[in-house]
Protein backbone atom coordinates (compact mmCIF):
# COMPACT_ATOMS: atom_id res chain seq x y z
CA UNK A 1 120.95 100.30 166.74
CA UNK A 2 120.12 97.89 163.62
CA UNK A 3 123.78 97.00 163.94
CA UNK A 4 123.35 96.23 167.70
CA UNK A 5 120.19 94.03 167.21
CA UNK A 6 122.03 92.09 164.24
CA UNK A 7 124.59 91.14 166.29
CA UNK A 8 122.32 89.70 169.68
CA UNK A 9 120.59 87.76 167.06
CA UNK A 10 123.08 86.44 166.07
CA UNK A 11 124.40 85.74 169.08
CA UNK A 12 121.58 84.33 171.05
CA UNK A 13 122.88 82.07 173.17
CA UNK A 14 124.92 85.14 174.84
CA UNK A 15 122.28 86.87 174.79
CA UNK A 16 120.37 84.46 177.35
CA UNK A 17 123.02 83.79 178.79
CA UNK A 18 123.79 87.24 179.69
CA UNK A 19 120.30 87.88 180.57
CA UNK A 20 120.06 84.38 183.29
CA UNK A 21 123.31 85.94 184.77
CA UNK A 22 121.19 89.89 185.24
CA UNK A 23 118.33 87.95 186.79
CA UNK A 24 120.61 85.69 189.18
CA UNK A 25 122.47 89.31 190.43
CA UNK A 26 119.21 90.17 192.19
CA UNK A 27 119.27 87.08 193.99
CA UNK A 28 122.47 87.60 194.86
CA UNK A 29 123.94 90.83 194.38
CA UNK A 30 127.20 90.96 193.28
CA UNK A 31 130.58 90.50 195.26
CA UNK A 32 133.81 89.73 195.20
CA UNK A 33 132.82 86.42 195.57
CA UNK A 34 131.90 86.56 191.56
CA UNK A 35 135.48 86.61 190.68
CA UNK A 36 136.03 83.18 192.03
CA UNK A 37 133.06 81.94 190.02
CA UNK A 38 134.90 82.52 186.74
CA UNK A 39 137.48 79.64 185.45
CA UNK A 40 140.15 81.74 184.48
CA UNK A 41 142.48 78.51 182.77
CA UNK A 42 139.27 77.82 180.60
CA UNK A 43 139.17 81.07 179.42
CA UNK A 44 142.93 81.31 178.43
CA UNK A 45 142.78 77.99 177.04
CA UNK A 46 139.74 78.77 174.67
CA UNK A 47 141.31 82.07 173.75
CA UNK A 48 145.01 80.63 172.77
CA UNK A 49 143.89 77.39 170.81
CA UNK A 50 140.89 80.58 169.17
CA UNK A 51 143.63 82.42 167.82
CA UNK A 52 146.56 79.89 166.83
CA UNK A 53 143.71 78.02 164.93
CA UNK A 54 142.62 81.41 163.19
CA UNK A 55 146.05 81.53 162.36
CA UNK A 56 146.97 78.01 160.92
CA UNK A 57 143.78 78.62 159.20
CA UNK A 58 145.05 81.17 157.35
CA UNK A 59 148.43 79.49 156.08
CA UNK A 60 146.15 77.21 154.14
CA UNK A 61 147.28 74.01 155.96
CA UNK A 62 143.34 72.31 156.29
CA UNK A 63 143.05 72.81 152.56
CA UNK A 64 146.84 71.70 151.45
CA UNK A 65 146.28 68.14 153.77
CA UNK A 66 141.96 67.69 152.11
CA UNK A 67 143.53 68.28 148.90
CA UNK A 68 146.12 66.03 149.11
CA UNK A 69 144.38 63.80 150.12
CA UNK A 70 141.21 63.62 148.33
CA UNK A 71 143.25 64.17 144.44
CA UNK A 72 144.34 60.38 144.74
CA UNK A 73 140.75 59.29 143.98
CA UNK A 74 138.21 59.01 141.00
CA UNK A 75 134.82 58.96 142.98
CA UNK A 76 133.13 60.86 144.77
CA UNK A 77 132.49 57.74 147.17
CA UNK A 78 136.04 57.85 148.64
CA UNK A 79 136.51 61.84 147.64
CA UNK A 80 133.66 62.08 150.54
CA UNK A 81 134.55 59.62 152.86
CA UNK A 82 138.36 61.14 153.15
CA UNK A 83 136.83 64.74 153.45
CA UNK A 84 134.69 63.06 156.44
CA UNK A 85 137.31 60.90 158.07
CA UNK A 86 139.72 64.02 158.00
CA UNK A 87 137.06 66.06 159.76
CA UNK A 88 136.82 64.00 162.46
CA UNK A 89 140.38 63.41 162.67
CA UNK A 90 141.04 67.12 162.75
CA UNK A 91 138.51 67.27 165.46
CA UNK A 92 140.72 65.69 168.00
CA UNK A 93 143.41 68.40 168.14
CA UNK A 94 141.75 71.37 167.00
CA UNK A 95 138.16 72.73 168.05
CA UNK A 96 135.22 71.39 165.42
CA UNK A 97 133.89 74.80 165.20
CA UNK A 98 137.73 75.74 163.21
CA UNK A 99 137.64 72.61 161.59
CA UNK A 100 133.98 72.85 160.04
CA UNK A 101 134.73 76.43 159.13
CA UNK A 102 137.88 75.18 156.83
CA UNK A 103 136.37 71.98 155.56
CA UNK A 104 132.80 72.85 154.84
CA UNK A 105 133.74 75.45 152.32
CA UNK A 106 136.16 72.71 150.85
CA UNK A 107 133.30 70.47 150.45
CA UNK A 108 131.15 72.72 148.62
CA UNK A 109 134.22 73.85 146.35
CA UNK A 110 135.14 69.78 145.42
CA UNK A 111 131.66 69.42 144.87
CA UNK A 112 131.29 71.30 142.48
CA UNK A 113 134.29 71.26 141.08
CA UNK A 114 133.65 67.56 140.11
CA UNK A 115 129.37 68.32 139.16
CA UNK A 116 128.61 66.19 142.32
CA UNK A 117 126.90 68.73 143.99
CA UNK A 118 123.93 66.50 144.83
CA UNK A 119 125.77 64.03 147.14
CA UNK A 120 126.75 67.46 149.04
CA UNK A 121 124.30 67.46 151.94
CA UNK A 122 124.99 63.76 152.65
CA UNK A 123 128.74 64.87 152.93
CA UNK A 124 128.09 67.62 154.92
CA UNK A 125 126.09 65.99 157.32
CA UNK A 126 128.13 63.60 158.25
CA UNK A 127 131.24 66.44 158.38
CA UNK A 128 129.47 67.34 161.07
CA UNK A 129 128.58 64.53 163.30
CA UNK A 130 132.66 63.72 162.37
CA UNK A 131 133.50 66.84 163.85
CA UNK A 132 131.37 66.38 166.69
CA UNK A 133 132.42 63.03 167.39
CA UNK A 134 136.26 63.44 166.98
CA UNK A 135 136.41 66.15 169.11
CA UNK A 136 134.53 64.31 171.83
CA UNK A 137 137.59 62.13 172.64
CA UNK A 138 140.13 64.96 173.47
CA UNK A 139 139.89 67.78 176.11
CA UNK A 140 140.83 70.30 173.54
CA UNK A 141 138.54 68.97 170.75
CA UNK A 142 135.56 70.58 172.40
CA UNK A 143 134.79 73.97 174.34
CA UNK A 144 132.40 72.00 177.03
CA UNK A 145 135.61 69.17 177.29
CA UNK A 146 138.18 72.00 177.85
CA UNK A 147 135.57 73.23 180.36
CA UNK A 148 134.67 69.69 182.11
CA UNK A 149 138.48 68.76 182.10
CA UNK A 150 139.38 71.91 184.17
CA UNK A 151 136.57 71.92 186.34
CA UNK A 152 136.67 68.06 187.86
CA UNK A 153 140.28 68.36 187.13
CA UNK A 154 140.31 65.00 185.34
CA UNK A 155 143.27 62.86 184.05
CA UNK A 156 144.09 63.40 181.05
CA UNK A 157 144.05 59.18 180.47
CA UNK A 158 140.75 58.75 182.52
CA UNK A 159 139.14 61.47 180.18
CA UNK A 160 140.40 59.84 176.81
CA UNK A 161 139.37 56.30 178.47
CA UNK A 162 135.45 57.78 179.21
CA UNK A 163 135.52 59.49 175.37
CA UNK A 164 136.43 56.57 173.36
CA UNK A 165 133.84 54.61 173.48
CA UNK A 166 132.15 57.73 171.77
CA UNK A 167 134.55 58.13 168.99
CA UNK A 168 135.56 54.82 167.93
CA UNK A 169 131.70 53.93 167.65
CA UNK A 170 130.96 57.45 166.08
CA UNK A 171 133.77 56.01 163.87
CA UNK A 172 132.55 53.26 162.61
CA UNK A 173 128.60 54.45 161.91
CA UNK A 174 130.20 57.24 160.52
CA UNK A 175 132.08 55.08 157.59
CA UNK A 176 129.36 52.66 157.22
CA UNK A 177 127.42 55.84 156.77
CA UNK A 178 129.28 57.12 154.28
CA UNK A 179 129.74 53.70 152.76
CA UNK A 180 126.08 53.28 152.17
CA UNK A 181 125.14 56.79 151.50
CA UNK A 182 127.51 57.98 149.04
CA UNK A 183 127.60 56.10 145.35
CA UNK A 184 130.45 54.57 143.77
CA UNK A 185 130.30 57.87 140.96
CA UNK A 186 133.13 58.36 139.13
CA UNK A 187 134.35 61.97 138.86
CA UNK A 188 137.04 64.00 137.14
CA UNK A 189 139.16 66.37 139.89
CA UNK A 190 141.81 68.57 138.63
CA UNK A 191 143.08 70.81 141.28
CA UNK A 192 146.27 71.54 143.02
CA UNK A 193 147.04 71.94 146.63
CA UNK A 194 147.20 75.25 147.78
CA UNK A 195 150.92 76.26 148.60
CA UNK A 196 151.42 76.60 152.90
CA UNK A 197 153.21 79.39 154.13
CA UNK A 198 155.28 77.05 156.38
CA UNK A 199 157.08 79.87 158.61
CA UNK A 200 153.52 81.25 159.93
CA UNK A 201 152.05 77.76 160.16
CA UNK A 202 155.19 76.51 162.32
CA UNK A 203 154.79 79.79 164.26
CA UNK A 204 151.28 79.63 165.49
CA UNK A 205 151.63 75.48 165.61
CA UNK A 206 153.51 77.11 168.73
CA UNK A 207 150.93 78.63 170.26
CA UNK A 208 148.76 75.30 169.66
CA UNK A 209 151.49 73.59 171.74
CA UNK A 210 151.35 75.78 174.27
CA UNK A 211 147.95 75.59 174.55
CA UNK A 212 147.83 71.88 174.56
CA UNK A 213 150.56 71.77 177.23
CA UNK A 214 148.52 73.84 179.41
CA UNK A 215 145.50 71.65 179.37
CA UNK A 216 147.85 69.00 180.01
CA UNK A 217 148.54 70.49 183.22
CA UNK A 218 152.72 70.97 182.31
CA UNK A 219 152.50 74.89 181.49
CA UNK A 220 150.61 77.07 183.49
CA UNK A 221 147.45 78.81 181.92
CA UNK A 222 149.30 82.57 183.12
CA UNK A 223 152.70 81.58 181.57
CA UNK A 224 150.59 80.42 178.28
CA UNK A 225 148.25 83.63 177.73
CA UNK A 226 151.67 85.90 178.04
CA UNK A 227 153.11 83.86 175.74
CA UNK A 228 150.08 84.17 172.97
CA UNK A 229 149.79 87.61 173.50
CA UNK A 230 153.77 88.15 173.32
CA UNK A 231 154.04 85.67 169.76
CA UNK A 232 150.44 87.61 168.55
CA UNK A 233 151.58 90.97 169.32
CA UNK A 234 154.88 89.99 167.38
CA UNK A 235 153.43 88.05 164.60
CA UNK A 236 149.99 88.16 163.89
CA UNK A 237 147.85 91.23 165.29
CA UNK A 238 145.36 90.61 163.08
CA UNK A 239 144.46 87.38 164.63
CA UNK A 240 142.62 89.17 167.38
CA UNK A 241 140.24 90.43 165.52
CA UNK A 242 138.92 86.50 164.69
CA UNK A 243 139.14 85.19 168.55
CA UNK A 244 135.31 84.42 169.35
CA UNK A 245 135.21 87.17 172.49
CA UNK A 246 131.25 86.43 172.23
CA UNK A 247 131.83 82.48 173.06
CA UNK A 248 134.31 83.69 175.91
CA UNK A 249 131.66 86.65 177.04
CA UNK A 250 129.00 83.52 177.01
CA UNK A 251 130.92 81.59 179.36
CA UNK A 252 131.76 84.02 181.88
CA UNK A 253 127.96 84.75 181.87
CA UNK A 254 127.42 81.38 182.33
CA UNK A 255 130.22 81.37 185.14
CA UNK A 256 128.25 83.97 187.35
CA UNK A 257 124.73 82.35 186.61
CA UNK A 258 125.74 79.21 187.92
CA UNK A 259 127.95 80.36 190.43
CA UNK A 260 125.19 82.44 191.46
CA UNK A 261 122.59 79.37 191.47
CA UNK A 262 124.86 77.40 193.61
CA UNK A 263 124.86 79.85 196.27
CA UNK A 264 120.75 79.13 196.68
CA UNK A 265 121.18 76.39 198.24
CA UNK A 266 117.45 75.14 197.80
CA UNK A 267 117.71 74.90 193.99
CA UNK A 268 121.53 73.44 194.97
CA UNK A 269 119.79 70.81 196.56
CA UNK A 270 116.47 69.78 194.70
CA UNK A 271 118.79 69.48 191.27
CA UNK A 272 121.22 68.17 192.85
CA UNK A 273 119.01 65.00 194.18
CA UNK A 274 117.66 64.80 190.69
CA UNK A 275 121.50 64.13 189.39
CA UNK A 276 122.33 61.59 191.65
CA UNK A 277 122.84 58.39 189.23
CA UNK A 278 124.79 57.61 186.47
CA UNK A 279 121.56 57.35 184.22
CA UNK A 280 119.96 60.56 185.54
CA UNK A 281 123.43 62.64 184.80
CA UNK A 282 123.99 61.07 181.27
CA UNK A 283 119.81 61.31 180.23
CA UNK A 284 119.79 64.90 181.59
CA UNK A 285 123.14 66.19 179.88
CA UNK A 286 121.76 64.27 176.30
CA UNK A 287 118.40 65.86 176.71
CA UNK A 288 119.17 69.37 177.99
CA UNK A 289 121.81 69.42 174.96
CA UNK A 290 118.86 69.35 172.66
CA UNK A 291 117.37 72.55 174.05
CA UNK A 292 120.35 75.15 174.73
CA UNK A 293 123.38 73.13 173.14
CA UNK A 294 126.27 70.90 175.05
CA UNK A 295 128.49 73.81 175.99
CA UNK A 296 126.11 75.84 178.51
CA UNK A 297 124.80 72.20 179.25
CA UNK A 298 127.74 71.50 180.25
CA UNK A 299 128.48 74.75 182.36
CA UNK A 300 125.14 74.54 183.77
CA UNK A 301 124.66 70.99 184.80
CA UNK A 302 128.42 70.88 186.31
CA UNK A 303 127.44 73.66 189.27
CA UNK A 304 125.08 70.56 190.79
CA UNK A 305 126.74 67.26 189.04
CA UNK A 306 128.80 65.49 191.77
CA UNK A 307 132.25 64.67 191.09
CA UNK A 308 131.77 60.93 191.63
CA UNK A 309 129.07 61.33 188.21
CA UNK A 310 131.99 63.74 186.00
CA UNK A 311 132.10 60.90 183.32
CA UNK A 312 128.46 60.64 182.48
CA UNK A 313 128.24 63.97 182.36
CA UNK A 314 131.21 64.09 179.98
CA UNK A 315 129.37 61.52 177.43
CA UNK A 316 126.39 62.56 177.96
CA UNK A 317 126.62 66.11 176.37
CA UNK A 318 129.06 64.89 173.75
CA UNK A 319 126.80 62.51 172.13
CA UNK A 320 124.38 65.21 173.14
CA UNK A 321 126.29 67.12 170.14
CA UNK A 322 123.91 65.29 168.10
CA UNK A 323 119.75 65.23 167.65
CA UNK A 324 118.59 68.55 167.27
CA UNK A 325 120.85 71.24 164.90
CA UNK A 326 121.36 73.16 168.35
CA UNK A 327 122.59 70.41 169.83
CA UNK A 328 126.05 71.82 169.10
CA UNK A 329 127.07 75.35 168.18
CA UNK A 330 129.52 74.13 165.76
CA UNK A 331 126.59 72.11 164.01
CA UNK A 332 124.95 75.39 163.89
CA UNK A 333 128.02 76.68 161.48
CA UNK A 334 127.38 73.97 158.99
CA UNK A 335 123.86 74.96 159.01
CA UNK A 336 124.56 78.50 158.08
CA UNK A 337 126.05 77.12 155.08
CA UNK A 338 123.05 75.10 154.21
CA UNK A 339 121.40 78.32 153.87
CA UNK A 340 123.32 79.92 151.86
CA UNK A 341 124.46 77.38 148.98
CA UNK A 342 121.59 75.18 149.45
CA UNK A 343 118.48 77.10 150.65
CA UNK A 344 115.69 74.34 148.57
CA UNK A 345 117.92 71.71 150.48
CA UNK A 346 117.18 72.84 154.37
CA UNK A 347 113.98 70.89 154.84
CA UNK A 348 115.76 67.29 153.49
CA UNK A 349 119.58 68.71 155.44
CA UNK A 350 117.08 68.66 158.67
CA UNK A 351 114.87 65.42 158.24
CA UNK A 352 118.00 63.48 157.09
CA UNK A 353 120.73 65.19 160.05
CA UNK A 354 117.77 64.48 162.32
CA UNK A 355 117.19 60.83 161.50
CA UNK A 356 120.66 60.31 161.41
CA UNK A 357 121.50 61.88 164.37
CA UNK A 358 118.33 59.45 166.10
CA UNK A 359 119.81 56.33 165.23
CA UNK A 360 123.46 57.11 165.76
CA UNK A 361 122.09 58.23 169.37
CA UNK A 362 120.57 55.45 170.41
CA UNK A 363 123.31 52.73 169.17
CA UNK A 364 126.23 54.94 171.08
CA UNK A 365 124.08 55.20 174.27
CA UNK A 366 123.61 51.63 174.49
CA UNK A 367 127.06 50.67 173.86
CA UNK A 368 128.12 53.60 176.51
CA UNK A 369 125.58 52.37 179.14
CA UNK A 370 126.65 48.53 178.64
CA UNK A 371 130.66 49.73 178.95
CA UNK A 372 129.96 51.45 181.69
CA UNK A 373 127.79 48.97 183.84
């Protein structure tokens, strides 16, 4: 039973989620009609890039291209801004969640490897917005893009069109940031690059492409999942023990909560006026990102969104990513690492990721609102 009640809170977020879904079935009890709520290709998307990340992961690839990278300088000023700008990078083609898991650690590790342990939390905050606003551009960079990208069925041009004004702003603050943030220290780093088992990494790299195909809309999302499950069966069982079945459980309870909300059609419609201009939809996705993160935002605000208002939807819960440390669940993984390797640090990680997070805010919504007028 303690084992049970570790994991839930842990997992809170499925936890509510599976409880709104419970309360909805009384409203209306469940039906066949529940299969259709669930998106099926999101699902099988999330699950193939889950594992061939967990398994490029383990070939030490994010570590052999950070380390290659960052052994060319002598301070910790350009040492941190390539660890930042290869975050967000990374963050376009593979989920931040994966990418904050590999290069958070790697952080830490360079660090204090070089004594610079100090200018850590500065580093790592700004991984993180990176992360957040990399991924933001790309369908696949983020789990409430790969969900937003199915569900409108957007092009795939017309989505990177409505993201960049996102990331190439994020960009810039993000450098400037770093920049102003991070001294000019020099520091001694003698590692080398850890050695890439090149045969595994080509292999799942594979499975990536298959899954990026798929959201592309040129391989089906049935012909993809046989194909992951074929190549993991084959080649990596052991990867599907690290697929996140809690983030897929989440959705699908967020599937049949929603689905089951838009079958009321009095709450359909009083939301539904409330989301009926571009301001409204972008303010509400921000804002309700602050309270229970951008991904169920995303899933929840979608069942009354209109099409015609997809792309302020779509910015609003990416730069929603930001503000509060719930904002996103992958800023939540950073966090965790606060806590452990710098515990006397949370209060100042907060207050500084806050204020940060504030100011980056309000510059990228004015510069998306003006774009978009």
């Amino acid at each position: 039973m303690k084992s049970v009640l570790r994991y839930l809170y842990k997992d809170k977020v499925f936890v509510i989620a599976f409880i709104f879904a419970v309360i909805s079935m009384f409203f209306i009890p469940p039906s066949r009609d529940y299969f259709n709520y669930i998106n099926y290709k999101v699902l099988i998307i999330m699950f193939t890039l889950m594992l061939a990340v967990a398994g490029v992961y383990e070939t030490h690839f994010f570590d052999f291209v950070a380390t290659k990278l960052v052994i060319r300088f002598k301070s910790i000023k350009w040492i941190g801004l390539i660890i930042i700008l290869v975050t967000f990078f990374l963050g376009m083609l593979l989920t931040n969640d994966a990418v904050l898991l590999t290069l958070v650690p790697f952080t830490i590790f360079i660090t204090k490897h070089t004594k610079q342990e100090k200018y850590a939390v500065i580093i790592i905050i700004l991984q993180t917005i990176a992360a957040n606003m990399g991924s933001a551009l790309t369908p696949m960079g983020d789990p409430q893009n790969i969900y937003l990208y199915a569900f409108y069925d957007i092009p795939f041009g017309a989505f990177l069109a409505t993201t960049a004004v996102i990331t190439i702003s994020g960009f810039i603050l993000i450098s400037i940031t770093a920049m102003i943030k991070i001294p000019n220290h020099h520091c001694v780093l003698n590692i080398v690059a850890p050695t890439v088992e090149w045969k595994r990494f080509f292999l799942y790299m594979l499975i990536l492409i298959n899954a990026l195909l798929t959201v592309l809309r040129i391989v089906p999302a049935e012909y993809t999942l046989m194909m992951t499950i074929l190549l993991g069966m084959l080649y990596g069982r052991h990867l599907f023990k690290r697929v996140d079945y809690t983030l897929l459980l989440t959705f699908s309870s967020f599937f049949i909560f929603t689905g089951n909300l838009g079958q009321m059609m009095w709450i359909k419609d009083a939301i539904s006026h409330l989301l009926d201009s571009r301001l409204s939809v972008y303010f509400t996705g921000l804002i309700t990102s602050q309270f229970i993160s951008n991904v169920p935002a995303a899933v929840l605000l979608s069942t009354f969104t209109d099409r015609a208002y997809w792309q302020p939807l779509l910015q609003g819960v990416n730069v929603g990513a930001m503000g509060t440390i719930i904002g996103s669940l992958a800023s939540l993984i950073t966090f965790k690492y606060i806590m452990r390797e710098y515990r006397s640090e949370t209060k100042t990680y907060l207050i500084t990721y806050s204020m940060i997070s504030i100011i980056f805010i309000a510059i990228i919504t004015t510069l998306t609102l003006l774009i978009s007028i």
